[in-house]
C-alpha atoms as a PDB file:
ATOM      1  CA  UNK A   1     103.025   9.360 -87.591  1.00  0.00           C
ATOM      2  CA  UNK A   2     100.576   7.276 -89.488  1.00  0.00           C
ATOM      3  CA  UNK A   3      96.892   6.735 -88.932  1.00  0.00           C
ATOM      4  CA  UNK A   4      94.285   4.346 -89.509  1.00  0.00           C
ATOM      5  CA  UNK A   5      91.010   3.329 -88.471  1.00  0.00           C
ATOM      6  CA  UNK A   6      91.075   0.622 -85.845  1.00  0.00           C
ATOM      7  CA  UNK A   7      88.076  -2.103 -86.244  1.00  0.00           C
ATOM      8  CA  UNK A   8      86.079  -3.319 -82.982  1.00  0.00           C
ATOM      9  CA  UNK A   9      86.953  -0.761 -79.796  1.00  0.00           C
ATOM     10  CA  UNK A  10      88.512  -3.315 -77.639  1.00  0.00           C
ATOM     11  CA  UNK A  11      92.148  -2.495 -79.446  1.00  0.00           C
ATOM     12  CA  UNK A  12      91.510   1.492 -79.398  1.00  0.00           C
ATOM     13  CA  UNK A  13      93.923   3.218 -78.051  1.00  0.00           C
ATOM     14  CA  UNK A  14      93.448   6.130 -75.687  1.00  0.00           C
ATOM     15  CA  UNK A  15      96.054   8.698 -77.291  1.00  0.00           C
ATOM     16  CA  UNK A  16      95.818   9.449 -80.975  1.00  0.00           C
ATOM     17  CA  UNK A  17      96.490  13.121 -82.479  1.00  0.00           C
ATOM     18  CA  UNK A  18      93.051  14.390 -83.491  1.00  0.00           C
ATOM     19  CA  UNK A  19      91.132  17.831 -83.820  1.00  0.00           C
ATOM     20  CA  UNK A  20      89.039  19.118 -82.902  1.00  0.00           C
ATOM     21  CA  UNK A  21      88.896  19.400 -79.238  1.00  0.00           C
ATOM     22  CA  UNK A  22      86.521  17.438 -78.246  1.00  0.00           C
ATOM     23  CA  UNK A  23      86.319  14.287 -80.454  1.00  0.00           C
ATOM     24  CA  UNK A  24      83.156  12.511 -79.021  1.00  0.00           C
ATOM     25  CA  UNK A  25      81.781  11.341 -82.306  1.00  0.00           C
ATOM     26  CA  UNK A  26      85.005  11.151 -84.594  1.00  0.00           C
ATOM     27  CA  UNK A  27      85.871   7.180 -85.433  1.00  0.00           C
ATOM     28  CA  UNK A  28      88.360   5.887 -83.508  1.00  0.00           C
ATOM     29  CA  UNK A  29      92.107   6.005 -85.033  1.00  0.00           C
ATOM     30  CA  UNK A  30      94.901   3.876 -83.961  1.00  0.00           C
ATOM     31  CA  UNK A  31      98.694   5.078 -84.190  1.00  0.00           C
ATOM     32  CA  UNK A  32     102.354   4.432 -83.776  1.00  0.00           C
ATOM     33  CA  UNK A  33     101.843   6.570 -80.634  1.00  0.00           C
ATOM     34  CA  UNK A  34     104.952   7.582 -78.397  1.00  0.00           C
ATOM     35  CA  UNK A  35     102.850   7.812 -75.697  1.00  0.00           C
ATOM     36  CA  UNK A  36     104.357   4.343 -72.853  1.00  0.00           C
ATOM     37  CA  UNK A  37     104.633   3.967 -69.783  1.00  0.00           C
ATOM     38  CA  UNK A  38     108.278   5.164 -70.084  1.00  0.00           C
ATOM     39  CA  UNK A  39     106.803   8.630 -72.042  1.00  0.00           C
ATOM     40  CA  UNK A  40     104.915   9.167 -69.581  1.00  0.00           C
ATOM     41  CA  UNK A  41     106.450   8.556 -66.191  1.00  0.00           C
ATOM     42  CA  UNK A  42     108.732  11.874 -66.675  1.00  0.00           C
ATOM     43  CA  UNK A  43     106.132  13.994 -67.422  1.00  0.00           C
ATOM     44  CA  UNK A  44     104.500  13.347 -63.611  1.00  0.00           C
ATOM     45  CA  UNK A  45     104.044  17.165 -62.260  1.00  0.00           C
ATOM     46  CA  UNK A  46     103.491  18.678 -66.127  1.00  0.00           C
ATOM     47  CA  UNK A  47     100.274  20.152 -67.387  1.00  0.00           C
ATOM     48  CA  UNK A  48      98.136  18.967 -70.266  1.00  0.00           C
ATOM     49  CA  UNK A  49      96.185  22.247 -71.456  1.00  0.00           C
ATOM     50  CA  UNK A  50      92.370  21.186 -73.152  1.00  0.00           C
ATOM     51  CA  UNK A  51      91.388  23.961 -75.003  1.00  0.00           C
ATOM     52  CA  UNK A  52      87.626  24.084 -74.969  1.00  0.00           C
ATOM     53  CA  UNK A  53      85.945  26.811 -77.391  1.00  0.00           C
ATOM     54  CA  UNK A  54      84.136  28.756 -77.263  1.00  0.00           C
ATOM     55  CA  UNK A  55      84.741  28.032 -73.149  1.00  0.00           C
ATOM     56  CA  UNK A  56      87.364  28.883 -71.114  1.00  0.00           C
ATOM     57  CA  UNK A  57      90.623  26.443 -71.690  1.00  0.00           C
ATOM     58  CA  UNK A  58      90.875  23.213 -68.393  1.00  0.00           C
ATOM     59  CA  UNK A  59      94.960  22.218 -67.495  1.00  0.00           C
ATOM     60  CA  UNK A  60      95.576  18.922 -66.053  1.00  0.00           C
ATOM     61  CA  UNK A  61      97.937  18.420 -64.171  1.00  0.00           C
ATOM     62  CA  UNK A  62      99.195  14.549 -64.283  1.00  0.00           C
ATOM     63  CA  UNK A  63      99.921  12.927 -60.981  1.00  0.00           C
ATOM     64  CA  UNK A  64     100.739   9.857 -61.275  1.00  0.00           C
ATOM     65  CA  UNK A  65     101.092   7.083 -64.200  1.00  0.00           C
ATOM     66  CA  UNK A  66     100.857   3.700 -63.137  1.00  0.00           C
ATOM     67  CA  UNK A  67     102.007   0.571 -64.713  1.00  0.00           C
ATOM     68  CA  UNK A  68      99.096  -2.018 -65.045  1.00  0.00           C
ATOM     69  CA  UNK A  69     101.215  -5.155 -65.955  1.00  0.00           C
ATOM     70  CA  UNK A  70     101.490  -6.980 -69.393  1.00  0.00           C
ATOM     71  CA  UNK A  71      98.818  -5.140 -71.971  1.00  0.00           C
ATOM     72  CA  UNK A  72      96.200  -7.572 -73.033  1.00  0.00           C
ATOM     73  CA  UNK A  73      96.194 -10.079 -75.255  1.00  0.00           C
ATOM     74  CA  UNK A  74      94.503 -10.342 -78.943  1.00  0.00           C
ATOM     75  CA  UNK A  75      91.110  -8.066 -79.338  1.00  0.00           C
ATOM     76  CA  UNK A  76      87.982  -9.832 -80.032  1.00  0.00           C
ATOM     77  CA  UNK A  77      88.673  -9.517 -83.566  1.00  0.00           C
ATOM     78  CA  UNK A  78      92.551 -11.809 -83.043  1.00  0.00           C
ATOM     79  CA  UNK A  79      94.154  -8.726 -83.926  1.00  0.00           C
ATOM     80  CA  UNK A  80      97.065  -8.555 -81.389  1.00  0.00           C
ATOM     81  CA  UNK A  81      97.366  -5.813 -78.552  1.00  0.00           C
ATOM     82  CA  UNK A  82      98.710  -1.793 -79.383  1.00  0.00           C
ATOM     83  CA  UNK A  83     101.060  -2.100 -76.753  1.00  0.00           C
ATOM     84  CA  UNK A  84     102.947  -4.079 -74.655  1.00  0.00           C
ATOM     85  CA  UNK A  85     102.048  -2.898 -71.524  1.00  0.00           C
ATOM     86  CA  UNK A  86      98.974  -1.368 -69.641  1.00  0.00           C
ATOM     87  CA  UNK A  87      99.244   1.774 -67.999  1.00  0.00           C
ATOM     88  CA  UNK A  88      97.293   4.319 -66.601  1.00  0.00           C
ATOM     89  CA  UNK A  89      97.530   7.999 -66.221  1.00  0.00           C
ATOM     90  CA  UNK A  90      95.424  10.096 -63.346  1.00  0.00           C
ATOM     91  CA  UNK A  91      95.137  13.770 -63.731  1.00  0.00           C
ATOM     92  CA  UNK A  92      94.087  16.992 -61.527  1.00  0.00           C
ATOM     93  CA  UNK A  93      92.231  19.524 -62.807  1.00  0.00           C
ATOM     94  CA  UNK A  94      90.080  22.116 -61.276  1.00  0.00           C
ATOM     95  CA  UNK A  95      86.761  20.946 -59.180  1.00  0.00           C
ATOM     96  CA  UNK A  96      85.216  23.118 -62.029  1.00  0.00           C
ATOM     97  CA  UNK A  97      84.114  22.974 -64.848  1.00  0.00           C
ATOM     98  CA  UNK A  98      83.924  18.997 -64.637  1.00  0.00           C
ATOM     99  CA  UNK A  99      84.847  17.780 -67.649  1.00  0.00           C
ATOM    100  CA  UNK A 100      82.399  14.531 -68.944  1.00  0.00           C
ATOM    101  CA  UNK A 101      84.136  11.033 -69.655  1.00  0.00           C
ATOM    102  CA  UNK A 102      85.122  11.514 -73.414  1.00  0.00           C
ATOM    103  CA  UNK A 103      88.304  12.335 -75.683  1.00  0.00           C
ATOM    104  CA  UNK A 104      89.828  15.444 -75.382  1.00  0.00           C
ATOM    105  CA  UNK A 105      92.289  16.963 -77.492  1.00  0.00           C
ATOM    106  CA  UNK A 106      95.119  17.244 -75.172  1.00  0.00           C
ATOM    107  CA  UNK A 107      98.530  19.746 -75.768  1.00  0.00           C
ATOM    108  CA  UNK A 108     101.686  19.081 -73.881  1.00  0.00           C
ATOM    109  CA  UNK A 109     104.913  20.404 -74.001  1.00  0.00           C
ATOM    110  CA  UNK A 110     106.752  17.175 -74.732  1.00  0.00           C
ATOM    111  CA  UNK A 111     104.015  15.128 -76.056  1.00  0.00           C
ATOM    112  CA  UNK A 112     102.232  17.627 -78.137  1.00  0.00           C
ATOM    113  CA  UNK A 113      98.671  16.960 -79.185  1.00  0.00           C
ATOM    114  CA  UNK A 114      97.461  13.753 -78.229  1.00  0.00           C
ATOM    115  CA  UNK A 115      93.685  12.725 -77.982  1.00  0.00           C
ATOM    116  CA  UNK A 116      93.347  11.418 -74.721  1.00  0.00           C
ATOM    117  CA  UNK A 117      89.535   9.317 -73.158  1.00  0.00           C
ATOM    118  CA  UNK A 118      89.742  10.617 -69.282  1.00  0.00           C
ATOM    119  CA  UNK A 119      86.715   9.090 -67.057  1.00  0.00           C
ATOM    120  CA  UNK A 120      86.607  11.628 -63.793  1.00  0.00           C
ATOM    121  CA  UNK A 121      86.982   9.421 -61.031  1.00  0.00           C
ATOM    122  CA  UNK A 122      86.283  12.124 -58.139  1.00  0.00           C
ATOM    123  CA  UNK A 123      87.719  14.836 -56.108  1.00  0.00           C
ATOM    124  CA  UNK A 124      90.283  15.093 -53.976  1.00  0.00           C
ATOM    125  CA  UNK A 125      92.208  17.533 -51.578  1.00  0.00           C
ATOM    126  CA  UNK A 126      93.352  19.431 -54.354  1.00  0.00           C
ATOM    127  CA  UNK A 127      90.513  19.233 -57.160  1.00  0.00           C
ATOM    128  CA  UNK A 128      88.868  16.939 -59.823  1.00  0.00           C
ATOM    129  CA  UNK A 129      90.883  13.838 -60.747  1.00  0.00           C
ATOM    130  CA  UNK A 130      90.637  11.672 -63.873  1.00  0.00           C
ATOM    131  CA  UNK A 131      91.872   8.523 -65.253  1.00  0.00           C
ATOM    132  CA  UNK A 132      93.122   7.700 -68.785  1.00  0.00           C
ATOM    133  CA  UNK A 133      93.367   3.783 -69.610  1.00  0.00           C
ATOM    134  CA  UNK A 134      96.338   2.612 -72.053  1.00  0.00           C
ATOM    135  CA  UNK A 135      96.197  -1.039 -73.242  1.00  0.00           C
END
């Protein structure tokens, strides 16, 4: 995979392989991700572990990825759009610890280590749920 820094925030994607964890203040970095709506949708029911030192490691649990039509056209800069369609991903995790909107170092089985922004968008039934944005 190659890296590289993307310029403005509009064209940032949402899933770039990063460390440390938790990435709050590290530049934003575009790649050739893997990570689609077609990646994604058979990984529905798999866990995304966040490990969180020195606290306790969070696994998400994604339910549901959800295809947001055609991805968006040029940023604000003309560059054109990272992908060629939007999609979002919503997660479960535990109603505790609530995790803050940022970008967590994720690791999945299939995907590996991807840097993932999740916004929690509220509980439900089963615990905390939180959305990732792709366009």
């Amino acid at each position: 995979m190659r890296a590289g820094p993307v310029e403005g925030l509009r064209g940032c994607p949402a899933a770039v392989p990063r460390t440390p964890s938790l990435c709050e203040h590290s530049p934003c970095m575009a790649e050739e991700s893997n990570l689609t709506l077609e990646t994604a949708s058979p990984c529905v029911g798999t866990a995304f572990r966040i490990d969180r030192p020195p606290d306790a490691p969070v696994e998400l649990t994604l339910v549901e990825v959800k295809d947001l039509g055609p991805a968006p056209g040029p940023d604000l800069l003309g560059k054109p759009g990272l992908r060629d369609k939007a999609f979002a991903l919503t997660l479960r995790g535990p109603r505790t610890p609530l995790l803050p909107q940022r970008i967590y170092t994720m690791t999945h089985a299939t995907l590996g280590a991807l840097a993932i922004f999740i916004v929690p968008i509220g509980p439900d039934g089963s615990g905390m749920r939180y959305e990732a944005i792709f366009n």
